[in-house]
C-alpha atoms as a PDB file:
ATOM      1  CA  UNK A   1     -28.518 -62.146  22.193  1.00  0.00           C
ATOM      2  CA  UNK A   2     -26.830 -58.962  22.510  1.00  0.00           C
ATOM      3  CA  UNK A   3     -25.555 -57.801  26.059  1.00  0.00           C
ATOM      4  CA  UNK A   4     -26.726 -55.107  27.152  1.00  0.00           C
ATOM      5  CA  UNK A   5     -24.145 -51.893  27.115  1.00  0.00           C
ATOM      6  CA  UNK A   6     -22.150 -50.908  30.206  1.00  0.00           C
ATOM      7  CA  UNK A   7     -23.047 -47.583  32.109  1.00  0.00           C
ATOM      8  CA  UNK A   8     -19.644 -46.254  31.376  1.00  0.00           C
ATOM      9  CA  UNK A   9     -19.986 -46.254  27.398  1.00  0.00           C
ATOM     10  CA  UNK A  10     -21.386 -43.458  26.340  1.00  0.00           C
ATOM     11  CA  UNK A  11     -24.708 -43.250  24.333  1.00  0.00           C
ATOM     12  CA  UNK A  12     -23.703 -41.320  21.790  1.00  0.00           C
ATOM     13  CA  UNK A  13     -20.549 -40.361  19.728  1.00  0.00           C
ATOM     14  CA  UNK A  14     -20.076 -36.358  19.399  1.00  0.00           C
ATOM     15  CA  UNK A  15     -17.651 -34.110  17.740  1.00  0.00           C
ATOM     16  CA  UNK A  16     -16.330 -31.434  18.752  1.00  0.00           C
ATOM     17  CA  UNK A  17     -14.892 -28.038  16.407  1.00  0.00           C
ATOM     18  CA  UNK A  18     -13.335 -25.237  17.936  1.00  0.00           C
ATOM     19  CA  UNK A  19     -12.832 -22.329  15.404  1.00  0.00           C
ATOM     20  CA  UNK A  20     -10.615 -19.471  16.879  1.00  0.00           C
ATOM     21  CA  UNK A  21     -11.604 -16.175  14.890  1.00  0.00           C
ATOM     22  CA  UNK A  22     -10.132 -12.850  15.307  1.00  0.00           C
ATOM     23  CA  UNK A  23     -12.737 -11.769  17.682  1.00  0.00           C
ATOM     24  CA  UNK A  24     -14.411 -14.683  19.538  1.00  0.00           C
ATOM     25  CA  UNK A  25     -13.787 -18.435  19.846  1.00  0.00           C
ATOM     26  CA  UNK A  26     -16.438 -20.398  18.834  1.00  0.00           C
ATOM     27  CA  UNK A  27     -17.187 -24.161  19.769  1.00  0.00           C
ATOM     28  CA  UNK A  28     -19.592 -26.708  17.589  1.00  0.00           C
ATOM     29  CA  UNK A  29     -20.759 -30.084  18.967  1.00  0.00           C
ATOM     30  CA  UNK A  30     -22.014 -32.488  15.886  1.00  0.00           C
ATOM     31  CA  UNK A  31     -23.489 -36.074  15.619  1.00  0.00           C
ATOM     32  CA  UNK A  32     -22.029 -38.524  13.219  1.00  0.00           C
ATOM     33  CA  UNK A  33     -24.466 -37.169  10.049  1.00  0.00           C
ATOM     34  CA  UNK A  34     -23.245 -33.764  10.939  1.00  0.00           C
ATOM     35  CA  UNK A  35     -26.043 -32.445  12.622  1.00  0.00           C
ATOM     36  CA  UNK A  36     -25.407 -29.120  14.964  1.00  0.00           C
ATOM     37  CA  UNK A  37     -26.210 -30.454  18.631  1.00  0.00           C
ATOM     38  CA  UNK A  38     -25.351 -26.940  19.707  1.00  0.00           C
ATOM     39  CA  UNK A  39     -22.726 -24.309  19.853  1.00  0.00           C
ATOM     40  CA  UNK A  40     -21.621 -21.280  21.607  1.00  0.00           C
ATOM     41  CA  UNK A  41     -19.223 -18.421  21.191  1.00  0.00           C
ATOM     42  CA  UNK A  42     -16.971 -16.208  23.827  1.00  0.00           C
ATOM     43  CA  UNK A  43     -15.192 -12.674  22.836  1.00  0.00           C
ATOM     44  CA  UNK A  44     -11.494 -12.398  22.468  1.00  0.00           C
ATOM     45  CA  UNK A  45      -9.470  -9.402  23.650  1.00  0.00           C
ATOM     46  CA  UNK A  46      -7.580  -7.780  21.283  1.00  0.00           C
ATOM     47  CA  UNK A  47      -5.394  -4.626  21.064  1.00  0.00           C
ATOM     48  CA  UNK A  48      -4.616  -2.606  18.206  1.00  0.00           C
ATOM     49  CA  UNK A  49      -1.153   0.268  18.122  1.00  0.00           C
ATOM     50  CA  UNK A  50      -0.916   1.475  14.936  1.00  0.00           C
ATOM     51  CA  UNK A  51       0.124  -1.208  12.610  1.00  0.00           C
ATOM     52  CA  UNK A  52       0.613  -3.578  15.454  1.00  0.00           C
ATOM     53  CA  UNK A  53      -2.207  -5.872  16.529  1.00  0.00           C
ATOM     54  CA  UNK A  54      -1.728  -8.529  19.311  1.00  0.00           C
ATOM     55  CA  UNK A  55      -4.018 -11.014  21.161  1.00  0.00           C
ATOM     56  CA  UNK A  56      -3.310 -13.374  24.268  1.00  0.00           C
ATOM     57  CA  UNK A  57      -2.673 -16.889  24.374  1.00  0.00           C
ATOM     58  CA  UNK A  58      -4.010 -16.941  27.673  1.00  0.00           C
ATOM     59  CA  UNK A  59      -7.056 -14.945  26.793  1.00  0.00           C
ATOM     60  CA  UNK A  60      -8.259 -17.352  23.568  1.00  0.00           C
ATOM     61  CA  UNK A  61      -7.336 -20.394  25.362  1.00  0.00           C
ATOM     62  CA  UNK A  62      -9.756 -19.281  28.391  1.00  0.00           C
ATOM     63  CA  UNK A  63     -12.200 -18.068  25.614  1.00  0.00           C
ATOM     64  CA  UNK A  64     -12.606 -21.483  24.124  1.00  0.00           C
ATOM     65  CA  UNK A  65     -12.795 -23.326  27.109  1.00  0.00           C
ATOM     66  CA  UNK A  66     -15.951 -20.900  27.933  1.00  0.00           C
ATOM     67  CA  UNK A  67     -17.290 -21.567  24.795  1.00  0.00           C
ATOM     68  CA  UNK A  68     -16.855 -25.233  24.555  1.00  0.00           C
ATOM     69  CA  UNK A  69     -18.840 -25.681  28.287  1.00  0.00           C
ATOM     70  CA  UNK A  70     -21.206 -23.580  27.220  1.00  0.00           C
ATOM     71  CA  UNK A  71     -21.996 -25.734  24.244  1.00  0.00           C
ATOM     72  CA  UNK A  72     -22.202 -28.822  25.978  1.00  0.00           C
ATOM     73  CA  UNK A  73     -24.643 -27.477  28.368  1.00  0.00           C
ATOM     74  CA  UNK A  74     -26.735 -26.192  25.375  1.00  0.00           C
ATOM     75  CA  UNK A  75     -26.383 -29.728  23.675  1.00  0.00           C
ATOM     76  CA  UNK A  76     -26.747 -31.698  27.089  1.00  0.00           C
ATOM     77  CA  UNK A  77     -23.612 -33.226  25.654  1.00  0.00           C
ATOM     78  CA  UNK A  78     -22.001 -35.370  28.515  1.00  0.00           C
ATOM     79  CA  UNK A  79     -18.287 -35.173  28.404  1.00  0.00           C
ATOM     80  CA  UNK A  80     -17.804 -38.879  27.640  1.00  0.00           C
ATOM     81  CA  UNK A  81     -20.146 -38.396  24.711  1.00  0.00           C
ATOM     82  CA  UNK A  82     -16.865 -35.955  22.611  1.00  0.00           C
ATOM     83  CA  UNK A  83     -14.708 -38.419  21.087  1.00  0.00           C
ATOM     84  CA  UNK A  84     -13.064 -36.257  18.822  1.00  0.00           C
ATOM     85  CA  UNK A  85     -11.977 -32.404  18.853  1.00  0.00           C
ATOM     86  CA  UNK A  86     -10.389 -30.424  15.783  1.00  0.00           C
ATOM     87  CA  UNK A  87      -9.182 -26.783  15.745  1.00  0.00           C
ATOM     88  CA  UNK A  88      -9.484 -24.154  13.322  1.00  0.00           C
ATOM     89  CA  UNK A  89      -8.147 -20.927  13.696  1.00  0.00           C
ATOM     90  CA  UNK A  90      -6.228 -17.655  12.243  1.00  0.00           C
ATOM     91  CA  UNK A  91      -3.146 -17.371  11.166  1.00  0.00           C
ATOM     92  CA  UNK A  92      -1.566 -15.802  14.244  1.00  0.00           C
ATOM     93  CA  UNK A  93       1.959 -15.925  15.337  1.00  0.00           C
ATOM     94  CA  UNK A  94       2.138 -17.111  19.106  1.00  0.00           C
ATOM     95  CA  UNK A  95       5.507 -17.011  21.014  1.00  0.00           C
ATOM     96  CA  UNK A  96       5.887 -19.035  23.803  1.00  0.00           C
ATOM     97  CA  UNK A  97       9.031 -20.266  26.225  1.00  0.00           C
ATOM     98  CA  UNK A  98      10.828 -23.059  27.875  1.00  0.00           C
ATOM     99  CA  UNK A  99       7.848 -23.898  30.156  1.00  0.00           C
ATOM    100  CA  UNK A 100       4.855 -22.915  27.593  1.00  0.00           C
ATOM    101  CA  UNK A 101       4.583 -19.869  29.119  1.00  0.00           C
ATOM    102  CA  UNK A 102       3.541 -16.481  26.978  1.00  0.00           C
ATOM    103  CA  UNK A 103       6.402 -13.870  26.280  1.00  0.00           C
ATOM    104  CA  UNK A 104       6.000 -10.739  24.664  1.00  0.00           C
ATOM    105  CA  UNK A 105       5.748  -9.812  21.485  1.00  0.00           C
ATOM    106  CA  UNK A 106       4.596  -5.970  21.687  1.00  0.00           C
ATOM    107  CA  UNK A 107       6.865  -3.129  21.978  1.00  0.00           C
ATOM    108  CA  UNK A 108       4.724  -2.221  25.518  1.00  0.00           C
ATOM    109  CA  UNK A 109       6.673  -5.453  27.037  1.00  0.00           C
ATOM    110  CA  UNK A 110       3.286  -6.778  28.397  1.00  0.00           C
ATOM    111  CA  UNK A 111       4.136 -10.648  28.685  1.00  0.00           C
ATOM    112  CA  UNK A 112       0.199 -10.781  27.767  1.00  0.00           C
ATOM    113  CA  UNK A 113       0.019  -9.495  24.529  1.00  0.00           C
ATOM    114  CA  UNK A 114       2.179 -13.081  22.907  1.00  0.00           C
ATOM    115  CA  UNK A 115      -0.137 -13.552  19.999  1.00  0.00           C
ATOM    116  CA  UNK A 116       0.980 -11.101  16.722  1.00  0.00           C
ATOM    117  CA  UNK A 117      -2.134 -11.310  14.825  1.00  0.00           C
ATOM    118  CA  UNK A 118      -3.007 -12.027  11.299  1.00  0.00           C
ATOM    119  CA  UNK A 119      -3.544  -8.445  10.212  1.00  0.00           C
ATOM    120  CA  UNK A 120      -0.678  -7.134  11.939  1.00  0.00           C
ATOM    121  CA  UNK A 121       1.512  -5.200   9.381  1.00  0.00           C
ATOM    122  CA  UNK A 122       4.250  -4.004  11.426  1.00  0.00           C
ATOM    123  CA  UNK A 123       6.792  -5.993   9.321  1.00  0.00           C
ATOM    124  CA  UNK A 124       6.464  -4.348   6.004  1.00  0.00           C
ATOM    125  CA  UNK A 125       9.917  -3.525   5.808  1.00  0.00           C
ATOM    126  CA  UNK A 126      11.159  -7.008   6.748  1.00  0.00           C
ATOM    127  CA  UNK A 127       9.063  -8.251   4.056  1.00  0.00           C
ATOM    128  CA  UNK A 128      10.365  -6.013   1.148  1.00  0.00           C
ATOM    129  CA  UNK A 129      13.868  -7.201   2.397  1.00  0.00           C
ATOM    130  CA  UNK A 130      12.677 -10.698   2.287  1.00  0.00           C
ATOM    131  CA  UNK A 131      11.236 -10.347  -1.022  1.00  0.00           C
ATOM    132  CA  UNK A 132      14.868  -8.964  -2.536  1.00  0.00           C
ATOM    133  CA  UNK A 133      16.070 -11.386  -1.821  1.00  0.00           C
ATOM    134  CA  UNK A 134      14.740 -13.294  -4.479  1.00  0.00           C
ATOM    135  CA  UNK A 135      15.288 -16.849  -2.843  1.00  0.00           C
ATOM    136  CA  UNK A 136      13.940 -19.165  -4.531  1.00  0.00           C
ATOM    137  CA  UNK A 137      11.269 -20.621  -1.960  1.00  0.00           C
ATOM    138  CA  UNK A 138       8.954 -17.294  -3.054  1.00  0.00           C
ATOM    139  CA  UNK A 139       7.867 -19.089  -5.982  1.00  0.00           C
ATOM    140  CA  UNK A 140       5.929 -20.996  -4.025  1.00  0.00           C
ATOM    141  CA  UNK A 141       4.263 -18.714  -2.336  1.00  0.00           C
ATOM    142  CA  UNK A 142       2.916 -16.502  -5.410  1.00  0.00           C
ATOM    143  CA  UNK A 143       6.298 -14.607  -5.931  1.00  0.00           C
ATOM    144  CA  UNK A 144       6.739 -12.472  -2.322  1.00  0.00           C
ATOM    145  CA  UNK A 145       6.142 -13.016   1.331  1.00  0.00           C
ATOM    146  CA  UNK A 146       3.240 -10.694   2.440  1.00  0.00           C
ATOM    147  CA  UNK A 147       3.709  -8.672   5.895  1.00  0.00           C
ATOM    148  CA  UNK A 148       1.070 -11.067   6.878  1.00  0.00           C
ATOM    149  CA  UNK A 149       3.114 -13.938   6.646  1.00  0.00           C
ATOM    150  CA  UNK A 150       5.328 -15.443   9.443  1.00  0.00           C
ATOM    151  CA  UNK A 151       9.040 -14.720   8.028  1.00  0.00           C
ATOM    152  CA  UNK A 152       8.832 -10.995   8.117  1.00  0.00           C
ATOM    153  CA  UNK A 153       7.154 -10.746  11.552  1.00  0.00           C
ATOM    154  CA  UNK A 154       9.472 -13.048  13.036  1.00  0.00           C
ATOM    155  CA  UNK A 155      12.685 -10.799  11.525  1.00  0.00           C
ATOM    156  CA  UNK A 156      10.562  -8.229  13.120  1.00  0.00           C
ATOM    157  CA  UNK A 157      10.534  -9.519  16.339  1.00  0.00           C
ATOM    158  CA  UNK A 158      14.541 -10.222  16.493  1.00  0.00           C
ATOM    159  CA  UNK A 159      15.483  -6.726  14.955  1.00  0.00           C
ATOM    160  CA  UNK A 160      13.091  -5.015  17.545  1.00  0.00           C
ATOM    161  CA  UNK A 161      13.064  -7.297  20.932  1.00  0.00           C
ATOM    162  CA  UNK A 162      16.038  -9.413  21.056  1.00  0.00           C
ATOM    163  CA  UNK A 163      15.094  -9.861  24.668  1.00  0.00           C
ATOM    164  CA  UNK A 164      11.871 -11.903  23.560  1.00  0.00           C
ATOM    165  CA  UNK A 165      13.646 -13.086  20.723  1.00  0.00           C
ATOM    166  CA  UNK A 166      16.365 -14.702  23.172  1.00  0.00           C
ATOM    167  CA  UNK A 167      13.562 -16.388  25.417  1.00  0.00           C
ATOM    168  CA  UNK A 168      11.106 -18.116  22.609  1.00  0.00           C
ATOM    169  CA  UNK A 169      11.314 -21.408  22.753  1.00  0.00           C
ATOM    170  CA  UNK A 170       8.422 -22.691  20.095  1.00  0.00           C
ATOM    171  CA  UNK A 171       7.205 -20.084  17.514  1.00  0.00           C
ATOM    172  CA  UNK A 172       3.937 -21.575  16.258  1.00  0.00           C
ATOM    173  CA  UNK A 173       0.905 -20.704  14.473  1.00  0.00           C
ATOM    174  CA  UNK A 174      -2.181 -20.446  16.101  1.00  0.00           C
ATOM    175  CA  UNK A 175      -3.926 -23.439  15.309  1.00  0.00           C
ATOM    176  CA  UNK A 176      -0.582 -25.424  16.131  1.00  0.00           C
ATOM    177  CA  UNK A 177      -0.092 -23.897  19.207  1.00  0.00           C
ATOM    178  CA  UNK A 178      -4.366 -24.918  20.348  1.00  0.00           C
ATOM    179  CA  UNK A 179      -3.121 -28.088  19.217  1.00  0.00           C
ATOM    180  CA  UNK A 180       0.020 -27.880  21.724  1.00  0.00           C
ATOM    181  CA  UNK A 181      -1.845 -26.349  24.710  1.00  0.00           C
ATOM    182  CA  UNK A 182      -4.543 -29.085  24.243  1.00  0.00           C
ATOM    183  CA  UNK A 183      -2.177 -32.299  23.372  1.00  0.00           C
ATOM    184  CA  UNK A 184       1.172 -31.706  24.553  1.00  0.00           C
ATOM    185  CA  UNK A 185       2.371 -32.701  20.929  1.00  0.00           C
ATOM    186  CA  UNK A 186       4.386 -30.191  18.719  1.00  0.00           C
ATOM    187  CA  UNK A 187       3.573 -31.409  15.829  1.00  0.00           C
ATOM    188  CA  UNK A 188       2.505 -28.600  13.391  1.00  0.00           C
ATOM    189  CA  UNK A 189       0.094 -28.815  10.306  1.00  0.00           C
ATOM    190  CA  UNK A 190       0.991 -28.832   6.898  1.00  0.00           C
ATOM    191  CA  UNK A 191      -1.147 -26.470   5.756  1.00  0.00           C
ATOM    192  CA  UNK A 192      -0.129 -24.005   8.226  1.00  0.00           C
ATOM    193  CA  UNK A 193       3.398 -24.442   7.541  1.00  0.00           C
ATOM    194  CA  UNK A 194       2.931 -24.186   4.111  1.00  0.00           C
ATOM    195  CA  UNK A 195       0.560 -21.118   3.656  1.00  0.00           C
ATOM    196  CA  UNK A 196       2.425 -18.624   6.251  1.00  0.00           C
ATOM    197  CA  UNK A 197       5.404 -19.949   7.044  1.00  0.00           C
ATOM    198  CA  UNK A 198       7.077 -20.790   2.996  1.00  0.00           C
ATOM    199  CA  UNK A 199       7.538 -24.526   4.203  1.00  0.00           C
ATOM    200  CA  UNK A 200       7.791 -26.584   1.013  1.00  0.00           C
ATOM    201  CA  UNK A 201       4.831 -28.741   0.607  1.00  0.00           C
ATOM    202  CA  UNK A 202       5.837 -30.885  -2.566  1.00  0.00           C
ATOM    203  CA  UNK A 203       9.530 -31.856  -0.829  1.00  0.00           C
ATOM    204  CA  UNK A 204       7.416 -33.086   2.285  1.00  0.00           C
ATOM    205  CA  UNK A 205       4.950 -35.150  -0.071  1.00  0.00           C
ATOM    206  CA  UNK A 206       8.233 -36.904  -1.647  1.00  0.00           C
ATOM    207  CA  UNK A 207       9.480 -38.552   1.391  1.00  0.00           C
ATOM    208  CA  UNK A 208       5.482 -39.780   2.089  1.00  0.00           C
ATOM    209  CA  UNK A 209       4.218 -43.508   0.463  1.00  0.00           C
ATOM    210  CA  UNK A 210       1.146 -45.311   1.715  1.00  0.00           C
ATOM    211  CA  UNK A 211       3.222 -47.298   4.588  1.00  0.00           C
ATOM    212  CA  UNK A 212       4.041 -43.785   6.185  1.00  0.00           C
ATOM    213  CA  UNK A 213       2.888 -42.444   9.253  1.00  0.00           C
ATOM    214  CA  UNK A 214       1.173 -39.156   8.587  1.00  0.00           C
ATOM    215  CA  UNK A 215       3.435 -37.396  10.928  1.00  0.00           C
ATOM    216  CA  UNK A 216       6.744 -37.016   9.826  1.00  0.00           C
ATOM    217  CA  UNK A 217      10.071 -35.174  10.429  1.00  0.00           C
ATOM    218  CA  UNK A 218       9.943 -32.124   8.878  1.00  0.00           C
ATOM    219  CA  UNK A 219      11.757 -31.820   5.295  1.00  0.00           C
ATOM    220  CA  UNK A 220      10.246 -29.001   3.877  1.00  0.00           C
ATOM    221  CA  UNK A 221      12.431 -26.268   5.288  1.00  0.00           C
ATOM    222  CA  UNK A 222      14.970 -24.575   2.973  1.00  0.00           C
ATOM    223  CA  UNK A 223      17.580 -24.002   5.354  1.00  0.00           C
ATOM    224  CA  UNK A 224      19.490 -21.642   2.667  1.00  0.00           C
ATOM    225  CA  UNK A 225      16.026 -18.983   3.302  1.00  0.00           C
ATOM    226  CA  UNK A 226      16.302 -18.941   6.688  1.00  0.00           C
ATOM    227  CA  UNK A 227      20.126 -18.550   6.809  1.00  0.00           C
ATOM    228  CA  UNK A 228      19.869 -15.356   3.714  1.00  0.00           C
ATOM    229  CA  UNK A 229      17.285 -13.494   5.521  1.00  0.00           C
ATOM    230  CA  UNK A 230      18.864 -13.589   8.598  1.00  0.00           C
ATOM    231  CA  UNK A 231      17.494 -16.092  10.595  1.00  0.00           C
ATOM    232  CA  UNK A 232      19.168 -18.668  10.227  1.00  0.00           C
ATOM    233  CA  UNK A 233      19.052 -19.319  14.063  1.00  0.00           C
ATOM    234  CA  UNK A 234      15.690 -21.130  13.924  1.00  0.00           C
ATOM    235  CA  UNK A 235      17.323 -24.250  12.046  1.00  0.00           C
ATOM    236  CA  UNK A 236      18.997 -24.665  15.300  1.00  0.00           C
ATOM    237  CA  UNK A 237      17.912 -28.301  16.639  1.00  0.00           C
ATOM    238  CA  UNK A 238      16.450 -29.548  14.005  1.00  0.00           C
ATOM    239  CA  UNK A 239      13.912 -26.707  13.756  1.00  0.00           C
ATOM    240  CA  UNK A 240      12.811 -27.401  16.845  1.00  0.00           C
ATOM    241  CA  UNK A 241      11.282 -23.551  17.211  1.00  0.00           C
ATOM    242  CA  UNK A 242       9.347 -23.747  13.849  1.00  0.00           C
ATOM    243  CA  UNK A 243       8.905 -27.364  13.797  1.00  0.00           C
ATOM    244  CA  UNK A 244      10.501 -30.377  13.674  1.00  0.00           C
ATOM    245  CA  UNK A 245       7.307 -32.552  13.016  1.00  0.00           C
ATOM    246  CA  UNK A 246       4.547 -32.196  10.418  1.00  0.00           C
ATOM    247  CA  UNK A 247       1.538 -33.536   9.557  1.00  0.00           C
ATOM    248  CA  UNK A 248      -1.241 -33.599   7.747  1.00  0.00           C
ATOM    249  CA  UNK A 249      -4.416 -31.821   9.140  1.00  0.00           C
ATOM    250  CA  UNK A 250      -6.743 -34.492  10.597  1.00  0.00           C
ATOM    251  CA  UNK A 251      -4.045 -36.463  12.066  1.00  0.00           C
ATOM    252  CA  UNK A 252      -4.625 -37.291  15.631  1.00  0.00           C
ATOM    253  CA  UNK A 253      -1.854 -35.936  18.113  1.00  0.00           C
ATOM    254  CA  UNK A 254      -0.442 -37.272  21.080  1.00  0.00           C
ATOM    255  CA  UNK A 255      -2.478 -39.408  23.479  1.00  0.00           C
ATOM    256  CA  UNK A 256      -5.670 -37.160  23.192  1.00  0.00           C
ATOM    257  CA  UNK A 257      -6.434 -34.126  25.464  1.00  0.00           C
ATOM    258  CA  UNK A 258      -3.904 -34.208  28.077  1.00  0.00           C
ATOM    259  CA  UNK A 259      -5.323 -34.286  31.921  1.00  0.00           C
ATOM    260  CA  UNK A 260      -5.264 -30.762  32.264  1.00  0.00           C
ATOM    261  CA  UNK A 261      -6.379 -29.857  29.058  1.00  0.00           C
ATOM    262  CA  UNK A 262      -9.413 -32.102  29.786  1.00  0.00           C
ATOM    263  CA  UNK A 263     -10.072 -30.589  33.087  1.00  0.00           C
ATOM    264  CA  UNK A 264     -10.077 -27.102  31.767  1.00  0.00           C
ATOM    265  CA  UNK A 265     -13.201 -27.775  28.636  1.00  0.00           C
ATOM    266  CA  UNK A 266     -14.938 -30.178  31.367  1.00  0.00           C
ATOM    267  CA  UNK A 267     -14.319 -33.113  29.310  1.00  0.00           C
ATOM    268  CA  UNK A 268     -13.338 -36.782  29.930  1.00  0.00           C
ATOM    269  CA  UNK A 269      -9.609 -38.561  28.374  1.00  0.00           C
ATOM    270  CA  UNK A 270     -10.878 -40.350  25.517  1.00  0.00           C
ATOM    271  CA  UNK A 271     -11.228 -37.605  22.825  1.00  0.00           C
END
């Protein structure tokens, strides 16, 4: 005879998908057959100067945990019920310091504005530079950097505010930095290293058999790009600014949602 199941476990398992667009943040709860229990949305702020376009850590990370409460009470999800959260998002450039905390990355100096957005193009000329370069990393990444990419925004950044550029302490993509905020591991994904950032996806696959852990040091950086295009600063310790771990998206980070984290989306510790 079966016992019967303690109050504490929950009924159900749920999932949880957080997809960070360029104007909202939007949060999806699922059953195990993939069923949409319910799902709501919450605007982003976003400012456009010219070519330069710039969001707010802050300001998404508040966004989703609006839109992820607001979901659950649609779904009647109970917090114990999420066993499992995943992020999706753009392909921003976040710059944060010592202590997490945002610094700037507009010309204004408002600490806010940290996020350099996808469609930013402020770094054209950083990218044609790049590009002459002719290293041999842009053949993976269809011949030339785009402006859109990481590399040129980050020369950007240390040509135009060495100030910020002295005080980042972790430049990460979006989705690696949701990842961050919401695990306390800096571990970044492969497939955002590899798309914007020219991180070499095949040399990372060599080091991997069946007995290795998903997460890995990172061996994909070319050390000789970095160093020609004059930034050779972020292979400092390890890569610790850009990455010193990698993984493969999927892989479960850290310990789950960290106390905080947990507090903030109104959800229990055992995602």
């Amino acid at each position: 005879m079966a016992s019967a199941a303690s109050s504490d476990e929950p009924s159900r398992t749920v999932f949880l998908g957080v997809d960070v667009g360029t104007g909202s943040a939007r949060a999806g709860l699922f059953d195990e057959e993939g069923k949409l229990l319910g799902s709501s949305s919450s605007p982003i702020q976003i400012w456009k100067d010219g070519d330069c376009v710039e969001q707010s850590s802050t300001d998404i990370w508040l966004a989703i945990c609006a839109a992820v409460k607001a979901a659950c009470s649609q779904a009647k999800v109970a917090p114990k019920e999420v066993r499992s959260l995943g992020f999706a998002a753009t392909c921003s450039l976040v710059a944060v310091d010592a202590d997490s905390a945002p610094v700037s990355v507009s010309l204004t100096g408002d600490s806010r504005r940290n996020v350099i957005v996808w469609m930013d193009h402020r770094a054209v000329e950083q990218a044609e530079r790049i590009n002459s370069s002719k290293s041999p990393v842009l053949q993976y990444c269809g011949g030339a950097v785009s402006p859109e990419m990481q590399p040129p925004k980050l020369l950007w950044v240390k040509e135009k505010l060495q100030e910020s550029w002295s005080l980042v302490c972790r430049w990460m993509d979006l989705s690696d930095w949701l990842s961050y905020r919401a695990t306390g591991d800096d571990t970044r994904s492969l497939c955002t290293t590899v798309c914007k950032w020219t991180y070499l996806g095949h040399a990372h696959m060599q080091h991997i058999n069946d007995k290795d852990s998903q997460d890995m040091e990172a061996c994909g950086w070319d050390d000789d790009f970095w160093e020609e295009i004059g930034l050779g600063d972020l292979v400092e310790g390890h890569h610790a600014k850009i990455g010193r771990s990698v993984a493969f998206p999927g892989h479960p980070l850290g310990s789950g949602l960290t106390p905080t984290a947990a507090k903030a989306r109104n959800l229990s510790l055992n995602i």
